[in-house]
Protein backbone atom coordinates (compact mmCIF):
# COMPACT_ATOMS: atom_id res chain seq x y z
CA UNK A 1 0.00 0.00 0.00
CA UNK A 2 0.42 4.01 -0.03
CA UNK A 3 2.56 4.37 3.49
CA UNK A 4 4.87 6.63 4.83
CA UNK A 5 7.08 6.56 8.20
CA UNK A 6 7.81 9.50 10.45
CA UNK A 7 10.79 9.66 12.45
CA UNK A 8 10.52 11.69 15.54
CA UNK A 9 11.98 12.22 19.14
CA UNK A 10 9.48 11.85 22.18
CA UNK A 11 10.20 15.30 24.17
CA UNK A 12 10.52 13.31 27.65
CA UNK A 13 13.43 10.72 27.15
CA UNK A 14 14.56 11.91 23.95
CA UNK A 15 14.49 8.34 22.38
CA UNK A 16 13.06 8.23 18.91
CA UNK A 17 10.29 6.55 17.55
CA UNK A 18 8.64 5.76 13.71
CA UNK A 19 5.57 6.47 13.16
CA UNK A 20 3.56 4.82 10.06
CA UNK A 21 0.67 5.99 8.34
CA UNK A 22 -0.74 3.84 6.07
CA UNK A 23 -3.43 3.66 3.01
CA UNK A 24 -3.47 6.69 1.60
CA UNK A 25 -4.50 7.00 -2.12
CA UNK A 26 -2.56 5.00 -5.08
CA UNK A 27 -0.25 8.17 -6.25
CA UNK A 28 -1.08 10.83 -3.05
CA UNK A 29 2.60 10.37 -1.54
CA UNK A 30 4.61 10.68 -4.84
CA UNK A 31 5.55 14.87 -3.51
CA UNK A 32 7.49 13.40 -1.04
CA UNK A 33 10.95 11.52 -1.24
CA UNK A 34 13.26 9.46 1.11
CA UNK A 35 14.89 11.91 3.60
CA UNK A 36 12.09 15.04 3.22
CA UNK A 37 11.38 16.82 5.92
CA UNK A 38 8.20 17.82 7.64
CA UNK A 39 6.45 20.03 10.01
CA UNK A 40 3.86 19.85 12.38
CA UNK A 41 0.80 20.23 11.56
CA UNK A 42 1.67 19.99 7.92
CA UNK A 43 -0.66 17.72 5.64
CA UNK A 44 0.80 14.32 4.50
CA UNK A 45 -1.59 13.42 2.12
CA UNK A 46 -5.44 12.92 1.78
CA UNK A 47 -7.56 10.05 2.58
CA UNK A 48 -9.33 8.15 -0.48
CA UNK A 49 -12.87 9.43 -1.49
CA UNK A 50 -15.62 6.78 -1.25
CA UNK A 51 -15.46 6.34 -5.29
CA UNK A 52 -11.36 6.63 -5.34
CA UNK A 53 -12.20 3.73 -2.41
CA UNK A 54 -14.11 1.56 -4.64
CA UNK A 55 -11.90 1.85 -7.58
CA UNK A 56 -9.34 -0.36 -7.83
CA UNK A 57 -6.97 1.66 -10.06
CA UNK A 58 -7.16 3.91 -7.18
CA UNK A 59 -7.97 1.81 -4.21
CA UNK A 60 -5.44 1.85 -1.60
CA UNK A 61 -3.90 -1.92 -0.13
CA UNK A 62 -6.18 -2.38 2.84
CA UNK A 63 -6.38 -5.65 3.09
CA UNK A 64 -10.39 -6.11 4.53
CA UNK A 65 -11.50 -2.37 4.81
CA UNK A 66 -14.93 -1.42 3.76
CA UNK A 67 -14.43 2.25 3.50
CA UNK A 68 -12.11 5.04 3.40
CA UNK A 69 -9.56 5.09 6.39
CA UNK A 70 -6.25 5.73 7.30
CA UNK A 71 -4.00 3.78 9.85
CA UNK A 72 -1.23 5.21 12.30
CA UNK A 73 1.18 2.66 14.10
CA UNK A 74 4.03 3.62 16.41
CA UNK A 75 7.43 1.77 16.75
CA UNK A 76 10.87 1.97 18.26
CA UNK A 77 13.29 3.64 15.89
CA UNK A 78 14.60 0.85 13.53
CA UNK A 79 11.80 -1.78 13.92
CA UNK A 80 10.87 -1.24 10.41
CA UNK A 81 14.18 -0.20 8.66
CA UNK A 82 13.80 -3.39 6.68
CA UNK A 83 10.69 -2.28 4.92
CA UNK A 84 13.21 -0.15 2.25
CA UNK A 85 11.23 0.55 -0.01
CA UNK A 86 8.76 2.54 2.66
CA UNK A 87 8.89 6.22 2.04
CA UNK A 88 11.20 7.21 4.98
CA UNK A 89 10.15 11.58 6.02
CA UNK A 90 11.72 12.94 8.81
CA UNK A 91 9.78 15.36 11.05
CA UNK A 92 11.31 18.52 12.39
């Protein structure tokens, strides 16, 4: 699917963390590139629309989802490293 992986610092510890957004629109991450950097509060992408949803030219990889969504996981810094070809942005 459409995913892309944050990599940020929690303020408390200082430890870093990736976090992975997932199913976003065939095509709606192809602005960004390995090592871009982002903001808060800026906008990633744009969830599927109900008919992008149901098309599968468009349809993002969600394995048994029934409607537009999008999906955030959080992991230890590294845990996914092996997925390379994962749009890596870091967050500023």
């Amino acid at each position: 699917g459409n995913h892309i992986i944050i990599r940020s610092k929690d303020p408390k510890n200082n430890k870093e963390f990736d976090a992975l957004y997932a199913h976003f629109p065939k095509g709606e991450l192809n602005k960004w590139k390995r090592g871009d950097r982002v903001t808060r509060g800026q906008v990633l992408g744009r969830m599927a629309t109900e008919a992008e949803f149901k098309d599968p030219s468009t349809r993002p990889q969600v394995g048994s989802g029934t409607g537009p969504h999008t999906s955030l996981d959080f992991f230890p810094k590294g845990i996914i490293n092996f997925l390379d070809n994962i749009l890596k942005v870091i967050i500023s």
